[in-house]
PDB file of N, CA and C in Angstrom:
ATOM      1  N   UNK A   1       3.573  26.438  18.517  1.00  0.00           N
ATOM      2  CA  UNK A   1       2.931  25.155  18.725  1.00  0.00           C
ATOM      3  C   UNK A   1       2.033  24.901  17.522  1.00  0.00           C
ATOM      4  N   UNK A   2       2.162  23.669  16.873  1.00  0.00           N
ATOM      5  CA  UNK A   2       1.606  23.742  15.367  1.00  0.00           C
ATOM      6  C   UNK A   2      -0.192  23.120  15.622  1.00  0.00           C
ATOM      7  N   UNK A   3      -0.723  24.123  14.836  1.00  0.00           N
ATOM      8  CA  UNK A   3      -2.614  23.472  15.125  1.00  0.00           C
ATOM      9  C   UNK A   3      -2.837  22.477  14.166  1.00  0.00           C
ATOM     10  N   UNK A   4      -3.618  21.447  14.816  1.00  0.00           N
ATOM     11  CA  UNK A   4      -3.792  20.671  14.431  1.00  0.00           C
ATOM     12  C   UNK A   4      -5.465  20.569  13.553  1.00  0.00           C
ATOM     13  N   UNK A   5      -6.183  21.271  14.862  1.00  0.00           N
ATOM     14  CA  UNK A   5      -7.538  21.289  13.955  1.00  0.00           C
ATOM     15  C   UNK A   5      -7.982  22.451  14.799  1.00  0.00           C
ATOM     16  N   UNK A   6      -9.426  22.974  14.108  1.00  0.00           N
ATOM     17  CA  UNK A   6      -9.986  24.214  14.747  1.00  0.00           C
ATOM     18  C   UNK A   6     -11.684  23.832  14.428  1.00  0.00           C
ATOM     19  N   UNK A   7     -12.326  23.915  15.801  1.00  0.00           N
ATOM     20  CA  UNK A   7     -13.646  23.173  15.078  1.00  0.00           C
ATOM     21  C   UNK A   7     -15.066  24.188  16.505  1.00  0.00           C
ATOM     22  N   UNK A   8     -15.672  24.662  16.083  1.00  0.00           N
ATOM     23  CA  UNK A   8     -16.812  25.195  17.217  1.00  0.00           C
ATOM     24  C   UNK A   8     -15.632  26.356  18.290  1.00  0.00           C
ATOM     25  N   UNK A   9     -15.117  26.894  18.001  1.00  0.00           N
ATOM     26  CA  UNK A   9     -14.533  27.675  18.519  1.00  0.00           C
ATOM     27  C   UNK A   9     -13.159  27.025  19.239  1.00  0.00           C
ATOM     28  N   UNK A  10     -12.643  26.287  19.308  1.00  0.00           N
ATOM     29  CA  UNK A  10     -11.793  24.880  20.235  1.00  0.00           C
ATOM     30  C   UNK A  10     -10.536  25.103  18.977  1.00  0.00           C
ATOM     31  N   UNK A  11      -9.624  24.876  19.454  1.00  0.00           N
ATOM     32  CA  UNK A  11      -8.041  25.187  18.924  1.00  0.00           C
ATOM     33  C   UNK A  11      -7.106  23.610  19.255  1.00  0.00           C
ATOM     34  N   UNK A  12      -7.084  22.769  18.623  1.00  0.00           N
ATOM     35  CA  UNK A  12      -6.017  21.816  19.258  1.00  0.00           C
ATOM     36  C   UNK A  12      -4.720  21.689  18.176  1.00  0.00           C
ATOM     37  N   UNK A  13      -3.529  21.939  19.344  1.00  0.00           N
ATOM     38  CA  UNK A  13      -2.890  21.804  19.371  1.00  0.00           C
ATOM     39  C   UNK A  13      -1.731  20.737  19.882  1.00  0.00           C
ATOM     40  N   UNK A  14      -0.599  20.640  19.429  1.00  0.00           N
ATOM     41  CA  UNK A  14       0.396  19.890  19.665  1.00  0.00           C
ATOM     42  C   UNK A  14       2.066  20.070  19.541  1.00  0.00           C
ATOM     43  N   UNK A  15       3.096  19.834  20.625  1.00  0.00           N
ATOM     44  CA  UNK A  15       4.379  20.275  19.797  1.00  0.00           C
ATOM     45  C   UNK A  15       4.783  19.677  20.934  1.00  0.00           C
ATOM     46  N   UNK A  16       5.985  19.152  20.515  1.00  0.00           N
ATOM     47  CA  UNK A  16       7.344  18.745  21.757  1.00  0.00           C
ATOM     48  C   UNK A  16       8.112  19.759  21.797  1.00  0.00           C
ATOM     49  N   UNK A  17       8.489  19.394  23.102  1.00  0.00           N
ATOM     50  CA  UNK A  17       9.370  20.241  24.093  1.00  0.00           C
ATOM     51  C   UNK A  17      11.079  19.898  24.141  1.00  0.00           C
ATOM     52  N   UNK A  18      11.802  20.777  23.152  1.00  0.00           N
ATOM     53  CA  UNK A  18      12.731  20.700  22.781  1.00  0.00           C
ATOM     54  C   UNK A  18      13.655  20.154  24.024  1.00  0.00           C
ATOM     55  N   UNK A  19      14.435  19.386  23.956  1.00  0.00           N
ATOM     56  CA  UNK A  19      15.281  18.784  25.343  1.00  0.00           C
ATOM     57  C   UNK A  19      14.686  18.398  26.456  1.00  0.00           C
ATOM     58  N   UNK A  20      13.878  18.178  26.309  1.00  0.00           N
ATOM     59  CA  UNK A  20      12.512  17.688  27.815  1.00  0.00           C
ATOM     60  C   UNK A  20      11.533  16.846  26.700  1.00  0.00           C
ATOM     61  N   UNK A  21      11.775  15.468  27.065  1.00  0.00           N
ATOM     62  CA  UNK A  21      11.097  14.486  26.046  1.00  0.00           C
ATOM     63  C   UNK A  21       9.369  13.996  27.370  1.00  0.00           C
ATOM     64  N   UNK A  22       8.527  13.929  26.611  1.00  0.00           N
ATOM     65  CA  UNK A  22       7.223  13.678  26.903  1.00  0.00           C
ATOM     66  C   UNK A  22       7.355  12.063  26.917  1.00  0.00           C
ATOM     67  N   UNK A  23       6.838  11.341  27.984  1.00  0.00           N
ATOM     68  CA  UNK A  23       6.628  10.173  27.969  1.00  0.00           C
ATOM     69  C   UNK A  23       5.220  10.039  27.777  1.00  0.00           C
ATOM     70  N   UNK A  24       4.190  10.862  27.929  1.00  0.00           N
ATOM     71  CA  UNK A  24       2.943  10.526  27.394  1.00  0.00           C
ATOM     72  C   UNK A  24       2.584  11.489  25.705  1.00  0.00           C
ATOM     73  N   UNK A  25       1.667  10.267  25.234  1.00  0.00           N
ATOM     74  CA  UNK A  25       1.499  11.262  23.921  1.00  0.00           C
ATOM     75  C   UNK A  25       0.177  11.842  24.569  1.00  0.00           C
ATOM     76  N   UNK A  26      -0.102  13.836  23.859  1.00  0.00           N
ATOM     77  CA  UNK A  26      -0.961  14.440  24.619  1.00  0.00           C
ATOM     78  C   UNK A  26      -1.406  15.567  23.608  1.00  0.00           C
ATOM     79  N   UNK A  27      -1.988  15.980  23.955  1.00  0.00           N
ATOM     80  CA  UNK A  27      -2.694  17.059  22.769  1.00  0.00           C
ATOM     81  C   UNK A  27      -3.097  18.442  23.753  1.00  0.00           C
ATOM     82  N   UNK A  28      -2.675  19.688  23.135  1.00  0.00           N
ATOM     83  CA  UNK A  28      -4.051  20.779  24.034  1.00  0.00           C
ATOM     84  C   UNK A  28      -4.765  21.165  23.487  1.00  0.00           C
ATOM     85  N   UNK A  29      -5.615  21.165  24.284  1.00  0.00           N
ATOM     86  CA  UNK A  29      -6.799  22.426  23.824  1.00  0.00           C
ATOM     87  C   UNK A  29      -7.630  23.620  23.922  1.00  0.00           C
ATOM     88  N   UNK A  30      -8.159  24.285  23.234  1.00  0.00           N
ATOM     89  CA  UNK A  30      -7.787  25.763  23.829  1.00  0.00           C
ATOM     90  C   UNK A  30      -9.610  26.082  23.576  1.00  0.00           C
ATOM     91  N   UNK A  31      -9.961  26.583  24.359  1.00  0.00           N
ATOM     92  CA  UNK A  31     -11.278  27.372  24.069  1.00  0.00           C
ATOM     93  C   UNK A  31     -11.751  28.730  25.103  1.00  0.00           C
ATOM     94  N   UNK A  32     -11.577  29.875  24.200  1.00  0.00           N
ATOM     95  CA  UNK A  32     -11.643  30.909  25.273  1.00  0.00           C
ATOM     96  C   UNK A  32     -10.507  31.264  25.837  1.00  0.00           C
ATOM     97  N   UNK A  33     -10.501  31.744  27.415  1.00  0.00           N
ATOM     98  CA  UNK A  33      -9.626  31.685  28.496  1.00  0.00           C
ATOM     99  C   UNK A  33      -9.669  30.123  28.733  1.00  0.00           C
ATOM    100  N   UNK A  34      -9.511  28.918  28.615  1.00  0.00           N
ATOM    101  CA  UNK A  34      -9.820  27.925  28.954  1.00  0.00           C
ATOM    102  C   UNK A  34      -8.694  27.097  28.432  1.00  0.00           C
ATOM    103  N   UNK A  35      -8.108  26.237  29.046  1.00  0.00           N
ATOM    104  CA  UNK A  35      -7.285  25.573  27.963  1.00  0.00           C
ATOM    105  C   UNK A  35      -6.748  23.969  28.864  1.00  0.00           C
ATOM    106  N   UNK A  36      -6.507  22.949  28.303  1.00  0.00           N
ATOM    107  CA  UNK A  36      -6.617  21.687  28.631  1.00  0.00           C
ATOM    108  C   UNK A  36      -5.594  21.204  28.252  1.00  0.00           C
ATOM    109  N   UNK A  37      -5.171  19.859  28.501  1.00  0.00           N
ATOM    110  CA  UNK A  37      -4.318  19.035  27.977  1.00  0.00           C
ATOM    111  C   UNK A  37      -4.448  17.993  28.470  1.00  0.00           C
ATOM    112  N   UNK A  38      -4.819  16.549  26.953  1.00  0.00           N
ATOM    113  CA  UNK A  38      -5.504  15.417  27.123  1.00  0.00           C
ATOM    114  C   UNK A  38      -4.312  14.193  26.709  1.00  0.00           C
ATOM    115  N   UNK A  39      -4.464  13.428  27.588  1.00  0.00           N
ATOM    116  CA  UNK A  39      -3.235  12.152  26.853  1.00  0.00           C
ATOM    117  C   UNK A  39      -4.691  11.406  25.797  1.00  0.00           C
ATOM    118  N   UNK A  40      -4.018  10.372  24.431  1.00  0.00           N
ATOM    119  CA  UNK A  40      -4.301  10.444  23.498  1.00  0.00           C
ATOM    120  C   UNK A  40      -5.033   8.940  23.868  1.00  0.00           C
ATOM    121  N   UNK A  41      -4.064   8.175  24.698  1.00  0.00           N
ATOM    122  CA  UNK A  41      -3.986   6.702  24.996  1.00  0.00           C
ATOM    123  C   UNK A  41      -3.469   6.299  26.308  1.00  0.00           C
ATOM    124  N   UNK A  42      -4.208   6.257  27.317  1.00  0.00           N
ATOM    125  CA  UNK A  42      -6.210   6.188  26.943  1.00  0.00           C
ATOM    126  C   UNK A  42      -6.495   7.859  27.039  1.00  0.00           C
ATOM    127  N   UNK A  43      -7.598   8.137  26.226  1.00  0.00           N
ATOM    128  CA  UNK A  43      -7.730   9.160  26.393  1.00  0.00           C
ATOM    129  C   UNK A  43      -8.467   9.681  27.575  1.00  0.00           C
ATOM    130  N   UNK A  44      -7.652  11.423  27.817  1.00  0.00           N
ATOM    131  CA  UNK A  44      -8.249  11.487  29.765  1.00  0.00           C
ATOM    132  C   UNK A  44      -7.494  12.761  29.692  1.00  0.00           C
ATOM    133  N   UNK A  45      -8.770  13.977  30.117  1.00  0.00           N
ATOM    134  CA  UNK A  45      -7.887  15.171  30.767  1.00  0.00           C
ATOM    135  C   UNK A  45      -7.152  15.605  31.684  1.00  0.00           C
ATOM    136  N   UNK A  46      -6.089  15.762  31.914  1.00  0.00           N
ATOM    137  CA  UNK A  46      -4.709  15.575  32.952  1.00  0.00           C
ATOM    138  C   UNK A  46      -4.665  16.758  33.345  1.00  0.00           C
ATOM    139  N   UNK A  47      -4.828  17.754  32.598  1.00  0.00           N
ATOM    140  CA  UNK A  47      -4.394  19.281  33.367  1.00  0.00           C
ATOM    141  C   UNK A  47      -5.600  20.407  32.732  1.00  0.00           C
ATOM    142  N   UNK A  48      -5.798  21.275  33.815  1.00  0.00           N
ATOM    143  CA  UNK A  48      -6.269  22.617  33.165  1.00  0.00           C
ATOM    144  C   UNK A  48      -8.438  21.914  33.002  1.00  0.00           C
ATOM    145  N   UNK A  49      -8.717  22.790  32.370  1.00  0.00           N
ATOM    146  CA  UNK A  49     -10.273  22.995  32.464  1.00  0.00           C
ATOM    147  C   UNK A  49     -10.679  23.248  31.009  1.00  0.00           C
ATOM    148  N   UNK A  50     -11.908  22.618  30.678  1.00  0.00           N
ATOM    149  CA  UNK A  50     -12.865  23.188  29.511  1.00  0.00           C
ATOM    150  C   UNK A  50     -14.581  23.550  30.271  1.00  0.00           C
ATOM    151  N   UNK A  51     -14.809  24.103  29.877  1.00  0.00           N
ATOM    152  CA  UNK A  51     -16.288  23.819  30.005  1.00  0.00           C
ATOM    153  C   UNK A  51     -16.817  22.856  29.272  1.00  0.00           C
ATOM    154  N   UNK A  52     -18.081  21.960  30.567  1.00  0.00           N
ATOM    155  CA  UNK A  52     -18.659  20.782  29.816  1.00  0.00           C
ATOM    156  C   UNK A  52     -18.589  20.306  28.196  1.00  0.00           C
ATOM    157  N   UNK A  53     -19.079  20.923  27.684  1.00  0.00           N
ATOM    158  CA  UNK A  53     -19.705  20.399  26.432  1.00  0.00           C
ATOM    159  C   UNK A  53     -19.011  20.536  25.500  1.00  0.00           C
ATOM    160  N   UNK A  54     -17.811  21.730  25.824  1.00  0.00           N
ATOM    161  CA  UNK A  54     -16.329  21.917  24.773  1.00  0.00           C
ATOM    162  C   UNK A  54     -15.510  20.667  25.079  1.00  0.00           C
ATOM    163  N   UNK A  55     -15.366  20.183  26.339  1.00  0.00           N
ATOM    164  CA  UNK A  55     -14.912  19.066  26.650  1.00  0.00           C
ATOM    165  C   UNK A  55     -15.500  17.372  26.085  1.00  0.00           C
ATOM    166  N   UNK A  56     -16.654  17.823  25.840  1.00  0.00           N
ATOM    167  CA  UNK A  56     -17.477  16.540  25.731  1.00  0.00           C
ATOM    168  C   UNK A  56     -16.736  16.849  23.791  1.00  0.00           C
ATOM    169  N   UNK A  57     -17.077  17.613  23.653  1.00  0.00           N
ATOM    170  CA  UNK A  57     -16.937  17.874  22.135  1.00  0.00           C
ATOM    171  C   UNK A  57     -14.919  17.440  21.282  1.00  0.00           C
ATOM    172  N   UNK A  58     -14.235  17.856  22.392  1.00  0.00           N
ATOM    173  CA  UNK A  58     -12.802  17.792  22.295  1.00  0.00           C
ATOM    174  C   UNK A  58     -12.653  16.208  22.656  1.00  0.00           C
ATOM    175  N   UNK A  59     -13.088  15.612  23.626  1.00  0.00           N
ATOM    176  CA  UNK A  59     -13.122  14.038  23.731  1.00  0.00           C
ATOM    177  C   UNK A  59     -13.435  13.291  22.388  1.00  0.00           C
ATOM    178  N   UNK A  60     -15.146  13.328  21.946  1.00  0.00           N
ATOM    179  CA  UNK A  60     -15.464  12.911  20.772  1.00  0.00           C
ATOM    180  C   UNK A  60     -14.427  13.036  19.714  1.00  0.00           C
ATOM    181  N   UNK A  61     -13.917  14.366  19.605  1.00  0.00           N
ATOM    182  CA  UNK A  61     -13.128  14.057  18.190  1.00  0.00           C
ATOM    183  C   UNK A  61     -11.861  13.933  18.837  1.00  0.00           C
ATOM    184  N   UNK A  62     -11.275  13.371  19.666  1.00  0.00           N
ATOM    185  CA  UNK A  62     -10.313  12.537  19.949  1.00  0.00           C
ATOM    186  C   UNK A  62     -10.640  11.249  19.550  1.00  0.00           C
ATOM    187  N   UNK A  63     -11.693  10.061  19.961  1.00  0.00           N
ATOM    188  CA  UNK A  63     -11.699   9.230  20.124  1.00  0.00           C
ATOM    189  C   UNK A  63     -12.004   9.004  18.238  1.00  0.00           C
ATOM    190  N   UNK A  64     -12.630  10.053  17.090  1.00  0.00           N
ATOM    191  CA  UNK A  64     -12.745   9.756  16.406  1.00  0.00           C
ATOM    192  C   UNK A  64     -10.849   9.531  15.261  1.00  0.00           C
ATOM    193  N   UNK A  65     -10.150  10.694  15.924  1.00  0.00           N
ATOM    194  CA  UNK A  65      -9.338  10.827  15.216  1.00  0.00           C
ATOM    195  C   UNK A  65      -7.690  10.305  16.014  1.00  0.00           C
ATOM    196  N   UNK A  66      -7.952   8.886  17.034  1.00  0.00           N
ATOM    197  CA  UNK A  66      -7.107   8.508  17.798  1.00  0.00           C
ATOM    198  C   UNK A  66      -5.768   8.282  17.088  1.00  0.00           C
ATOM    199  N   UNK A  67      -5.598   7.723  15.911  1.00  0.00           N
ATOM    200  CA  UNK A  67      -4.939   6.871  15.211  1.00  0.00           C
ATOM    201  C   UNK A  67      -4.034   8.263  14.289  1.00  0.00           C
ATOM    202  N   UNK A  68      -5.029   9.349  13.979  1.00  0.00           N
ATOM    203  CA  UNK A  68      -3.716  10.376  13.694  1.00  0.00           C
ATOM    204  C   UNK A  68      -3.654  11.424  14.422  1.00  0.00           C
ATOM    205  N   UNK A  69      -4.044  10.837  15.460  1.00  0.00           N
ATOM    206  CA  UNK A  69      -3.377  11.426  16.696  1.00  0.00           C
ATOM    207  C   UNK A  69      -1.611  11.437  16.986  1.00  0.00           C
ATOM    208  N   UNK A  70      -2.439  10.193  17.410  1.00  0.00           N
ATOM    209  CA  UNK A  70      -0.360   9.056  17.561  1.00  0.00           C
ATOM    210  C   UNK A  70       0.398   9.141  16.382  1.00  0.00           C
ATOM    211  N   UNK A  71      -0.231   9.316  15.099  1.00  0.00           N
ATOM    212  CA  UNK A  71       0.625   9.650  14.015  1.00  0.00           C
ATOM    213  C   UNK A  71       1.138  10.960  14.229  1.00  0.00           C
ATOM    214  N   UNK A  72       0.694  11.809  14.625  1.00  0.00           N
ATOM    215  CA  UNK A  72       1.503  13.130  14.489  1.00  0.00           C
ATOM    216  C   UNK A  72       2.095  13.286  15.725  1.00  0.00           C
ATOM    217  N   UNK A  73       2.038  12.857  16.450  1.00  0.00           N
ATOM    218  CA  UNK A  73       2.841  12.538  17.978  1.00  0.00           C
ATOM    219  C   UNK A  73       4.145  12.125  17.461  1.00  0.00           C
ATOM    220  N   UNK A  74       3.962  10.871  16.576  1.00  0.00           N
ATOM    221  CA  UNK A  74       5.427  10.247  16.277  1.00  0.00           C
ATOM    222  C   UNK A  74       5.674  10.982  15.513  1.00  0.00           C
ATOM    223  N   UNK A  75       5.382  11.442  14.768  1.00  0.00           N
ATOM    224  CA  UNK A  75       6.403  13.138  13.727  1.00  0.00           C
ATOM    225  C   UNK A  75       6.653  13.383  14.364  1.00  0.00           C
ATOM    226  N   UNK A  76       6.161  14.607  15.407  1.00  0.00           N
ATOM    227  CA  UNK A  76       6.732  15.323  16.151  1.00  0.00           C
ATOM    228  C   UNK A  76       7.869  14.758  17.216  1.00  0.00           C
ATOM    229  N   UNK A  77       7.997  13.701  17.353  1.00  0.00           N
ATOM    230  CA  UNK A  77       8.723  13.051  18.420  1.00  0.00           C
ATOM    231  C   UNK A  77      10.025  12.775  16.996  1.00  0.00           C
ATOM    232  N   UNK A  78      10.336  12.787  16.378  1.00  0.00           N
ATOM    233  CA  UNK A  78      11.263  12.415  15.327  1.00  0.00           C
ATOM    234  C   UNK A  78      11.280  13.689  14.473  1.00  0.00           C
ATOM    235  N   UNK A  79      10.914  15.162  14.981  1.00  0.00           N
ATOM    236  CA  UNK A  79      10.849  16.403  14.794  1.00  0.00           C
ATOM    237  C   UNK A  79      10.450  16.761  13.350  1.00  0.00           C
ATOM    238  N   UNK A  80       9.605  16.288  12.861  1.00  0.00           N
ATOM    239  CA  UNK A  80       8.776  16.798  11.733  1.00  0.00           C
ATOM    240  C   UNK A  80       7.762  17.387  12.011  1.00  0.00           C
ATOM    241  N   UNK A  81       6.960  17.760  11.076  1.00  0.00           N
ATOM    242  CA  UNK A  81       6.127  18.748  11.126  1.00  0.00           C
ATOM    243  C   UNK A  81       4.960  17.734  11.245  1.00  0.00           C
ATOM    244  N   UNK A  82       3.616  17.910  12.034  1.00  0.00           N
ATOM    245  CA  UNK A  82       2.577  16.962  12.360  1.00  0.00           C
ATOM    246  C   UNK A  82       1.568  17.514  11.361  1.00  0.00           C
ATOM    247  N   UNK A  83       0.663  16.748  10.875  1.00  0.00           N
ATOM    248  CA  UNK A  83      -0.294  16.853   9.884  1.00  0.00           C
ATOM    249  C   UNK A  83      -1.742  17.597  10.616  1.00  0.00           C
ATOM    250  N   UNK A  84      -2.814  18.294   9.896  1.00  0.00           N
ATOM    251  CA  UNK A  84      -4.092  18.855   9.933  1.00  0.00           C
ATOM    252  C   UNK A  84      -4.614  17.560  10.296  1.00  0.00           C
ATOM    253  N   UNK A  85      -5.993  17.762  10.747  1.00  0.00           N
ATOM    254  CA  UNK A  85      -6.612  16.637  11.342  1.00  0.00           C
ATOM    255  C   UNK A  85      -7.857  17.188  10.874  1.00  0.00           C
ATOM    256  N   UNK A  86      -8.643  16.595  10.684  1.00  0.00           N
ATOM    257  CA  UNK A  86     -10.244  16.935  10.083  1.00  0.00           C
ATOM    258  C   UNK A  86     -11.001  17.589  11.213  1.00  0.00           C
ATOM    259  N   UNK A  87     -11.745  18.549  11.060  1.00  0.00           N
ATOM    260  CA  UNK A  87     -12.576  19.095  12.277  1.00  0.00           C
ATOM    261  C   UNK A  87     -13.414  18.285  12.309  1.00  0.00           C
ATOM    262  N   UNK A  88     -13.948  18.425  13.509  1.00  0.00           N
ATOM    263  CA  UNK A  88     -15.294  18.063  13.993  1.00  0.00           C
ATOM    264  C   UNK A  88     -16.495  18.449  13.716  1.00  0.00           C
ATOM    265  N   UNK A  89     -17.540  17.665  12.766  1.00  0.00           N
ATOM    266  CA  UNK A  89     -18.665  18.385  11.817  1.00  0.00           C
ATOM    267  C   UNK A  89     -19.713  17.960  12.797  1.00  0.00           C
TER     268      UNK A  89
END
């Protein structure tokens, strides 16, 4: 699953699921034993758990980095390789 960014201990990731197509675009994220998975648009955690403030922190740089979000969604959906995303400073 290719990383996208790594920022305060938090891992996000992204990859499609070879022959099982995703109708939502979605991202995970990983912190600890902990791990999540957020749709991009609108953004909203759908599965799994963070603790507060890793969550508050994984939201923010969603909403900052929405736009290459969906850009590397559509790579990956047309099976290219999805781009680095700037951490969260």
């Amino acid at each position: 699953m290719p990383e996208l960014s790594r920022f305060y201990g938090i891992v996000i990731r992204m990859y499609r699921e070879l022959g099982e197509p995703h109708h939502r675009s979605h991202f995970h994220a990983y912190y600890q034993e902990h791990a999540a998975v957020f749709t991009i648009d609108p953004m909203d955690m759908v599965e799994g758990s963070l603790p507060n403030r890793q969550r508050r922190l994984v939201e923010a740089w969603a909403e900052l980095h929405r736009a290459e979000l969906l850009s590397d969604w559509d790579l990956l959906s047309r099976g290219q390789k999805p781009e680095p995303i700037e951490p969260l400073k």
